[in-house]
C-alpha atoms as a PDB file:
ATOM      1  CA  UNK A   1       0.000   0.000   0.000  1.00  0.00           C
ATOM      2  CA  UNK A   2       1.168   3.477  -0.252  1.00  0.00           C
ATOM      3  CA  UNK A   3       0.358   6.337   1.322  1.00  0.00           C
ATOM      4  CA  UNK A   4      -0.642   9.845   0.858  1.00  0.00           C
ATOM      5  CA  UNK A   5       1.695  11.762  -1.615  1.00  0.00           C
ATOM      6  CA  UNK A   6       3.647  14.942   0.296  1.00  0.00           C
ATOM      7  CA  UNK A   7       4.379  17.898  -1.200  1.00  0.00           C
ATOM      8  CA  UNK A   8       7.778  18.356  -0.266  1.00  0.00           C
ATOM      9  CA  UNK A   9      11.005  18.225  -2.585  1.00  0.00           C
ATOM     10  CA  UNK A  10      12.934  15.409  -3.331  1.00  0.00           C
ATOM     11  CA  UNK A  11      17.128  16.471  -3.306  1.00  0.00           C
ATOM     12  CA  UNK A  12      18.847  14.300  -4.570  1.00  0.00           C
ATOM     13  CA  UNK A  13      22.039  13.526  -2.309  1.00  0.00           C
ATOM     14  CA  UNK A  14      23.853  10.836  -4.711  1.00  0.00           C
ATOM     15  CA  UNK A  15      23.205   8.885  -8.232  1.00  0.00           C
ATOM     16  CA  UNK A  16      23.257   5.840  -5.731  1.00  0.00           C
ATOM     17  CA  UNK A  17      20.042   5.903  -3.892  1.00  0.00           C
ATOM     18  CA  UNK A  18      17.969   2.700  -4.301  1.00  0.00           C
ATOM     19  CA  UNK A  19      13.944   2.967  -3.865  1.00  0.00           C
ATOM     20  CA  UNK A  20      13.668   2.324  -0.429  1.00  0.00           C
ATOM     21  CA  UNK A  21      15.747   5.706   0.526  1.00  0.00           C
ATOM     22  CA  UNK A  22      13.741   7.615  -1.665  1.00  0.00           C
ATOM     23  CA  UNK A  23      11.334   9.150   0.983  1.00  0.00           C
ATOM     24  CA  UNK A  24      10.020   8.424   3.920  1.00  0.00           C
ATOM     25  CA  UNK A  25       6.359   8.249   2.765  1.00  0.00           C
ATOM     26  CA  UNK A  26       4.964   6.489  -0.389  1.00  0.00           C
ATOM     27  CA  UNK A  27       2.204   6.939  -2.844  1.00  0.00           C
ATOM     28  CA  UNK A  28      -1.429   5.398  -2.151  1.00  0.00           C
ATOM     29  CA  UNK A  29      -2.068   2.281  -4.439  1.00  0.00           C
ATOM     30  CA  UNK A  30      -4.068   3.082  -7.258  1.00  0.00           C
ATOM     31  CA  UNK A  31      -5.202  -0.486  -7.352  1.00  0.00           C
ATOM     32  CA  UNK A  32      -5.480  -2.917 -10.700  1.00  0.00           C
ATOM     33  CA  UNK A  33      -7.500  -0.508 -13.227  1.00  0.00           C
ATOM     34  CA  UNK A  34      -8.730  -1.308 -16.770  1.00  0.00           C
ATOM     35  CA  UNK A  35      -6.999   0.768 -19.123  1.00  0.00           C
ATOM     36  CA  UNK A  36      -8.674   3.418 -19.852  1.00  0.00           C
ATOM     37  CA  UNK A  37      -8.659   5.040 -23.772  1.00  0.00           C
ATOM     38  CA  UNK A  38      -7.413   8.805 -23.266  1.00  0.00           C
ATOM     39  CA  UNK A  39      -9.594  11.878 -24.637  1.00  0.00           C
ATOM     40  CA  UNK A  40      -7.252  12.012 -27.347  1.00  0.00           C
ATOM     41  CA  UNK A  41      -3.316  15.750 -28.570  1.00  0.00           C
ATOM     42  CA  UNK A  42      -5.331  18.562 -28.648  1.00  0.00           C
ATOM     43  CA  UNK A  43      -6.766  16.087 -26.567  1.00  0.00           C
ATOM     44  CA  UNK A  44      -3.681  13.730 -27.542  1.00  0.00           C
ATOM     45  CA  UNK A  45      -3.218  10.991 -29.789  1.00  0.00           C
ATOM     46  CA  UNK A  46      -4.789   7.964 -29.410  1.00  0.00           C
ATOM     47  CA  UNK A  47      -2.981   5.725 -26.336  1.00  0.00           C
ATOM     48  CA  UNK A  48      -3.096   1.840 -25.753  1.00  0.00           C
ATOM     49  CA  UNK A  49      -4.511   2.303 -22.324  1.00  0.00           C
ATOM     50  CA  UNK A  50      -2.997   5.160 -20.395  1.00  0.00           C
ATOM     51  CA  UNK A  51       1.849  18.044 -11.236  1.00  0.00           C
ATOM     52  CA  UNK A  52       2.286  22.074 -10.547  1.00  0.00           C
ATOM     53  CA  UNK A  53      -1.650  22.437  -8.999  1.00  0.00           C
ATOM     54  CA  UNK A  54      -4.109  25.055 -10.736  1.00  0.00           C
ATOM     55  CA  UNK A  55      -1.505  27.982 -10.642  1.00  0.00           C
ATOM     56  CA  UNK A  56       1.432  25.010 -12.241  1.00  0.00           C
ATOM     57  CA  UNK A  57       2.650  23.061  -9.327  1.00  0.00           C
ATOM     58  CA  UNK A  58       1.644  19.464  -8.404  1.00  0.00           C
ATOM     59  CA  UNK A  59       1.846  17.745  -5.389  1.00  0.00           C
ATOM     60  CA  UNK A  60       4.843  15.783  -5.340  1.00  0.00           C
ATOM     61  CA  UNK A  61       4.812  11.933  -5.161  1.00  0.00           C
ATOM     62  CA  UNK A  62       6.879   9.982  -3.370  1.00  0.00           C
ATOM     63  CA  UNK A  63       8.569   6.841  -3.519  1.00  0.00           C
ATOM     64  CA  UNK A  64       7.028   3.301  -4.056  1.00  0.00           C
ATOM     65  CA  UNK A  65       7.586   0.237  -1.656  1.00  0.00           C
ATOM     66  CA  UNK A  66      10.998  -0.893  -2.492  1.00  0.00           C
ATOM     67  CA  UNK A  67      11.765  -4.664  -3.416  1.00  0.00           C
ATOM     68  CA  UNK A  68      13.034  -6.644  -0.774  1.00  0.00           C
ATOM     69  CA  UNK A  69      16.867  -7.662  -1.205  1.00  0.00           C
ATOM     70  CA  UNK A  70      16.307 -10.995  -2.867  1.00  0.00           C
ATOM     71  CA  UNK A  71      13.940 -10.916  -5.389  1.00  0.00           C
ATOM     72  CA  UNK A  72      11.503 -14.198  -5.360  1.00  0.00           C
ATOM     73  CA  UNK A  73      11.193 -16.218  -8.879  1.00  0.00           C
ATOM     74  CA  UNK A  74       9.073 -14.541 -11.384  1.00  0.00           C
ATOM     75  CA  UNK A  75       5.541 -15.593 -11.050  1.00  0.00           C
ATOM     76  CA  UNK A  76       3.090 -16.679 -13.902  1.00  0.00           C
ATOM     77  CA  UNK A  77       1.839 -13.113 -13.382  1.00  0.00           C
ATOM     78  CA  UNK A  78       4.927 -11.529 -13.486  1.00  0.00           C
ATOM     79  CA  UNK A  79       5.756 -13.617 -16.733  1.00  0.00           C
ATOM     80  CA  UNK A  80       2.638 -12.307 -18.118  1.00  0.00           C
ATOM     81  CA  UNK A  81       3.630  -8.932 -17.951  1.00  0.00           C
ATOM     82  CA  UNK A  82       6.862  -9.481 -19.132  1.00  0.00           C
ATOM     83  CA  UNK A  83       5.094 -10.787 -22.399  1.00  0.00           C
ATOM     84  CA  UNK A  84       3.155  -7.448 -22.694  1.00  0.00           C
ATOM     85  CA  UNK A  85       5.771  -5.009 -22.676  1.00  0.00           C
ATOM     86  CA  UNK A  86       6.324  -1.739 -24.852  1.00  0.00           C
ATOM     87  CA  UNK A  87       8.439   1.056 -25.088  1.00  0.00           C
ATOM     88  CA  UNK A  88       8.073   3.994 -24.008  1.00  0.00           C
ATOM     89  CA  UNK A  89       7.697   6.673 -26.394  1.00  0.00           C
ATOM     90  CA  UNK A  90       9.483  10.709 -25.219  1.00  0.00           C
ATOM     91  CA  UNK A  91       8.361  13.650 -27.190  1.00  0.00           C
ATOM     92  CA  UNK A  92       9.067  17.072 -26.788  1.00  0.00           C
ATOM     93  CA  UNK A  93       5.794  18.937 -27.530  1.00  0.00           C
ATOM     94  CA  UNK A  94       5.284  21.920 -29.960  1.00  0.00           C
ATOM     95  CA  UNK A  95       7.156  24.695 -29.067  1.00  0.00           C
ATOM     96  CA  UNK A  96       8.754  22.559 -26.408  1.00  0.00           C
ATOM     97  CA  UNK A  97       6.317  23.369 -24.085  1.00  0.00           C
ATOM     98  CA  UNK A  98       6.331  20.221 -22.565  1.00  0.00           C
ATOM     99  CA  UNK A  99       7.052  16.539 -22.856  1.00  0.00           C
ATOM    100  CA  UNK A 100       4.328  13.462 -23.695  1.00  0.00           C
ATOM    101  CA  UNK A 101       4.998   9.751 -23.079  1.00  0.00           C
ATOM    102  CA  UNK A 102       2.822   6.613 -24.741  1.00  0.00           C
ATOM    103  CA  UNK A 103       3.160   2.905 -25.258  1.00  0.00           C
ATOM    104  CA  UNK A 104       1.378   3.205 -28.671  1.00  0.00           C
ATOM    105  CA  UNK A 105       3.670   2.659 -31.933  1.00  0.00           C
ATOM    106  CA  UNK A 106       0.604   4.492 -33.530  1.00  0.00           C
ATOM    107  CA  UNK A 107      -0.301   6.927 -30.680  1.00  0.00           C
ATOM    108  CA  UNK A 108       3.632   7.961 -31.227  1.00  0.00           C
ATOM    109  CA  UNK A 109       3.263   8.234 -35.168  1.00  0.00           C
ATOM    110  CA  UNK A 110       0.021  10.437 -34.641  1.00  0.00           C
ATOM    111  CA  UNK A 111       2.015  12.765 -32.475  1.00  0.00           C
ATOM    112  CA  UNK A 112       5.226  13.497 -34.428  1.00  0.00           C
ATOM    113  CA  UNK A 113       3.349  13.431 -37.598  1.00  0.00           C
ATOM    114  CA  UNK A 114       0.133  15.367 -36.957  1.00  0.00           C
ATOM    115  CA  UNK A 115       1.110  16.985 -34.108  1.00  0.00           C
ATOM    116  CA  UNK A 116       4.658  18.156 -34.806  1.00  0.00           C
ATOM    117  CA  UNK A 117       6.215  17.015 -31.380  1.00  0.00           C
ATOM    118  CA  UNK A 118       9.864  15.601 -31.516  1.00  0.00           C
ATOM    119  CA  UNK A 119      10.794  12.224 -30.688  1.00  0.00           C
ATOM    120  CA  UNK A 120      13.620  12.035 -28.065  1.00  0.00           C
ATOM    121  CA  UNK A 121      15.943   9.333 -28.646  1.00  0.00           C
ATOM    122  CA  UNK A 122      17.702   7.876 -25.645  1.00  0.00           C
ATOM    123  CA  UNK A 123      15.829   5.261 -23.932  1.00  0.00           C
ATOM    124  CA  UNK A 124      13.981   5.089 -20.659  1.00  0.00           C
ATOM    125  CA  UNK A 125      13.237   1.289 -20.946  1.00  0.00           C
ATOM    126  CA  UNK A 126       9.704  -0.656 -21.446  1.00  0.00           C
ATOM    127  CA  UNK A 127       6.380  -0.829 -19.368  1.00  0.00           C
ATOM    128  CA  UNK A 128       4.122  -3.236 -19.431  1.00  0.00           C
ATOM    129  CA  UNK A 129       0.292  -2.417 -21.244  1.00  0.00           C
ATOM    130  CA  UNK A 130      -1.373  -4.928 -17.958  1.00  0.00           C
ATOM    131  CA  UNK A 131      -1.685  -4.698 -14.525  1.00  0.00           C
ATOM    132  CA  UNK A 132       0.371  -7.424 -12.700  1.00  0.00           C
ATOM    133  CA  UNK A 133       1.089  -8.378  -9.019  1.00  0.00           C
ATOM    134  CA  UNK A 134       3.678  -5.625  -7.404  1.00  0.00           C
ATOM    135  CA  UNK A 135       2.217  -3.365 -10.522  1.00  0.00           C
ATOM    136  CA  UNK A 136       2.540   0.570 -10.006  1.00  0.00           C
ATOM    137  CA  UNK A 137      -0.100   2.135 -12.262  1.00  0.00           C
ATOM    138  CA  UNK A 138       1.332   5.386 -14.603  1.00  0.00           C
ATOM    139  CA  UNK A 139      -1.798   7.719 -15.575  1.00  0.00           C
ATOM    140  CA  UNK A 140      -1.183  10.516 -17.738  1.00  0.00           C
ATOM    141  CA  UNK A 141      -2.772  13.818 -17.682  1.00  0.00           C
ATOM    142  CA  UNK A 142      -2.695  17.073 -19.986  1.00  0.00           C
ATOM    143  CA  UNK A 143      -2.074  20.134 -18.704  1.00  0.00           C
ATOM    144  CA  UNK A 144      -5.284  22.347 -20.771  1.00  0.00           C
ATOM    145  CA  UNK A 145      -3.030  25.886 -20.725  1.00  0.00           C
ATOM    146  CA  UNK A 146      -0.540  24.054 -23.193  1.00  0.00           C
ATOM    147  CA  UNK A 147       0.435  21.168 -24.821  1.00  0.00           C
ATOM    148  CA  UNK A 148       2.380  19.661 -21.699  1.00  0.00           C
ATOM    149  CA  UNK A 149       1.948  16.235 -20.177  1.00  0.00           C
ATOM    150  CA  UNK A 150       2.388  14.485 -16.563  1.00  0.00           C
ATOM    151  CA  UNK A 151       2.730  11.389 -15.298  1.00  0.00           C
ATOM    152  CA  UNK A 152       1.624   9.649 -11.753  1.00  0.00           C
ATOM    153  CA  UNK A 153       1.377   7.102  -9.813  1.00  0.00           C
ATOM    154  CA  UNK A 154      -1.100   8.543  -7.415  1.00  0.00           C
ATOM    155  CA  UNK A 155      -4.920   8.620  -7.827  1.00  0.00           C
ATOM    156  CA  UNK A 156      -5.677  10.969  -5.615  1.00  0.00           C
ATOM    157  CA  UNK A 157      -3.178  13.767  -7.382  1.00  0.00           C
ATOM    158  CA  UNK A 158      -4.538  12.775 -10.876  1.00  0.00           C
ATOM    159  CA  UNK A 159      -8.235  13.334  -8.842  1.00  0.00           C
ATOM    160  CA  UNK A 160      -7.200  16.511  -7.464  1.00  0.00           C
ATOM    161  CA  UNK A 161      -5.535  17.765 -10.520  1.00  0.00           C
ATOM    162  CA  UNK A 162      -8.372  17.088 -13.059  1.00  0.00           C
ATOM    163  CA  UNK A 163     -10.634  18.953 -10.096  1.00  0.00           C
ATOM    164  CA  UNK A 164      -8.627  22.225 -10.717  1.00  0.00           C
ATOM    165  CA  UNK A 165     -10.083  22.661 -13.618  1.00  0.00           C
ATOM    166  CA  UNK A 166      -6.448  22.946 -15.306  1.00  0.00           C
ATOM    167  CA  UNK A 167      -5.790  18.757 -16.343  1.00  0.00           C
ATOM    168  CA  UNK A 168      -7.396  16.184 -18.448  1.00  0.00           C
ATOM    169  CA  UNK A 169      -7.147  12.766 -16.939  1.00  0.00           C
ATOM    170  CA  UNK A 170      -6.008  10.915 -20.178  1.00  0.00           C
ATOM    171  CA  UNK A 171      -6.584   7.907 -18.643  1.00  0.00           C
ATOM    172  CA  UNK A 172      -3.358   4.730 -17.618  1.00  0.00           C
ATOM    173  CA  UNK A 173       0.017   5.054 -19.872  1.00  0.00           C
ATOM    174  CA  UNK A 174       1.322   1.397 -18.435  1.00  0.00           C
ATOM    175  CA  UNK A 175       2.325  -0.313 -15.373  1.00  0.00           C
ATOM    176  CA  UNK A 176       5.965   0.099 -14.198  1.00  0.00           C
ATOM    177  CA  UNK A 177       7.278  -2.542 -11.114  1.00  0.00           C
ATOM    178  CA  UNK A 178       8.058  -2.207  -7.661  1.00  0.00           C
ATOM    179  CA  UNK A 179      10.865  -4.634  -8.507  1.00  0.00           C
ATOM    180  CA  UNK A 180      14.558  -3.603  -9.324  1.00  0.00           C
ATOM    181  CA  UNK A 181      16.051  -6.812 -10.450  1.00  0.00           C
ATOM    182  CA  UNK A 182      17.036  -5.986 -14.102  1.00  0.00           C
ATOM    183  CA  UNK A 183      15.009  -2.776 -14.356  1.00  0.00           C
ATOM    184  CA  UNK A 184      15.781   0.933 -14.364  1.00  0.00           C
ATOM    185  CA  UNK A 185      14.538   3.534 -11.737  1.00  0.00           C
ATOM    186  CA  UNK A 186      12.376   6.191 -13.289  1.00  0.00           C
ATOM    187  CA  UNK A 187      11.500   9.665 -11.677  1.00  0.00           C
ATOM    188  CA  UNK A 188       9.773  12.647 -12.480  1.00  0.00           C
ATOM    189  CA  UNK A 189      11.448  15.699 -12.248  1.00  0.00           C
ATOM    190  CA  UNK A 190       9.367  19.200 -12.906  1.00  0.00           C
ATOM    191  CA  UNK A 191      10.449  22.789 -14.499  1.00  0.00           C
ATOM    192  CA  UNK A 192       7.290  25.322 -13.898  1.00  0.00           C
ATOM    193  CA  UNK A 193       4.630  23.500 -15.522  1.00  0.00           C
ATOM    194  CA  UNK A 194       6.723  21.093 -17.712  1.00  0.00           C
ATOM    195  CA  UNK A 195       6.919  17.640 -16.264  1.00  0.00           C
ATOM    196  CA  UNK A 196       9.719  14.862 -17.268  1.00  0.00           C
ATOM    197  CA  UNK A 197      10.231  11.257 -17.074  1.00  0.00           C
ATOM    198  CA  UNK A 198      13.821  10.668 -16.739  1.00  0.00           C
ATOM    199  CA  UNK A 199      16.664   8.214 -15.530  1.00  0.00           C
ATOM    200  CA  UNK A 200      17.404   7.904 -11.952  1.00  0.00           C
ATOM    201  CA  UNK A 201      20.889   9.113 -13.052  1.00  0.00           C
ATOM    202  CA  UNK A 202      19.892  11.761 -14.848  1.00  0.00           C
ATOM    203  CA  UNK A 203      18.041  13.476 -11.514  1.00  0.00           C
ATOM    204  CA  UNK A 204      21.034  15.392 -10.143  1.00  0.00           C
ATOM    205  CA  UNK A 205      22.455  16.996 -13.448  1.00  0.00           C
ATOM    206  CA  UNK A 206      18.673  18.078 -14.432  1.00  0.00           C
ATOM    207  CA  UNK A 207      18.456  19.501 -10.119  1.00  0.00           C
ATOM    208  CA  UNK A 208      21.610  21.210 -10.767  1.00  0.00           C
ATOM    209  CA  UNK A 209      20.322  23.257 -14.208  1.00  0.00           C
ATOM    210  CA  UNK A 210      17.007  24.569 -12.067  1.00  0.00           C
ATOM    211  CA  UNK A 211      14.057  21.182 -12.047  1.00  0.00           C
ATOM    212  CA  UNK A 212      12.819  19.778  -9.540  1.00  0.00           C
ATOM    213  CA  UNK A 213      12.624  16.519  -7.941  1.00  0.00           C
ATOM    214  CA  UNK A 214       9.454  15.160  -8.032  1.00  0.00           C
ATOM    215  CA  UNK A 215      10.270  11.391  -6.650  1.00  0.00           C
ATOM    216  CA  UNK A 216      10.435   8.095  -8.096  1.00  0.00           C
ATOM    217  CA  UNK A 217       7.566   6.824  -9.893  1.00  0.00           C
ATOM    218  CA  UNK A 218       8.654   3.105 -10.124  1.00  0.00           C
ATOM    219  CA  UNK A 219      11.037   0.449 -12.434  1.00  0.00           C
ATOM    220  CA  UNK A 220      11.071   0.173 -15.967  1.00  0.00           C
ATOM    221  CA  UNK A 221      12.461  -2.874 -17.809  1.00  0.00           C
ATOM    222  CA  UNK A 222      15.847  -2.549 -19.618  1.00  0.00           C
ATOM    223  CA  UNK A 223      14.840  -4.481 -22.188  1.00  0.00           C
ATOM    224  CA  UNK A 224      11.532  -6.554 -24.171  1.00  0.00           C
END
């Protein structure tokens, strides 16, 4: 289970920090959701399944429950997920006001052909498109003032975000892992009301040039 997000900063004191020394609180669960279709990049391309407040600044989540040490044999469900995962797709929106993140080979066509956003190469790793046991679920939401995107794991900031007035809930972007073993940490780090999935490694040099940390949002897969 996890627990209410806090709005305090994440700094990040060294590139080593594992999950579990992320924060001393962690996000609520958001539980095992269908996936939902999103409204669409003006309302957004279409997605497989898919935080500054009102005046730009979300609360800020914190970290998930970290794996324990020794990672148990992956179960059948676990396997099934593992069979369902897809890359995850970074653009740079129009006018680089923001950043947006699918699963969807044709979600990601739509938006660098229609809408003009620009793919960004280097690789964050794979989610999977199902829910599985020790799944964290990612929901996207659009920021209305501008073509900018977020991502997070908790329900109740994606609740009182689309409340404001200023977000459309675009509905769950994949399931990352509470796991480590042969994954990649992801965070979300914020700049005003631009948002960014990035690289636990990448956190400090992006701290040091003015974003924020917004916390870890949960493991990605390396690979397919």
């Amino acid at each position: 289970m996890f627990s209410r997000p806090v709005a305090t900063v994440v700094v990040i004191a060294a590139a080593g920090m594992t999950l579990a020394a992320c924060g001393s609180s962690t996000h609520q669960s958001a539980g095992t959701r269908a996936a939902a279709k999103p409204a669409g990049v003006e309302n957004s391309p279409q997605s497989p399944s898919t935080q500054e407040s009102s005046a730009g600044k979300a609360a800020r989540p914190t970290a998930p429950n970290a794996a324990k040490p020794a990672d148990k044999a992956p179960s059948a469900q676990a396997k099934t997920a593992a069979k369902s995962l897809y890359k995850i797709n970074e653009f740079r929106t129009a006018g680089d006001k923001g950043y947006f993140y699918t699963l969807s080979a044709n979600e990601a066509n739509s938006a660098a052909s229609r809408y003009k956003f620009t793919r960004v190469s280097h690789s964050l790793g794979y989610l999977s498109s199902k829910p599985f046991k020790g799944s964290i679920t990612l929901y996207r939401l659009r920021y209305k003032p501008f073509s900018s995107y977020l991502i997070t794991i908790s329900a109740s900031e994606r609740n009182k975000l689309v409340s404001s007035g200023n977000f459309v809930n675009e509905g769950i972007m994949g399931y990352a892992s509470k796991s480590k073993t042969g994954k990649t940490l992801l965070w979300r780090v914020a700049d005003n009301s631009r948002w960014r999935v990035v690289r636990h490694s990448e956190v400090a040099s992006l701290v040091k040039q003015g974003w924020h940390s917004d916390g870890p949002i949960g493991y990605a897969w390396k690979s397919a």
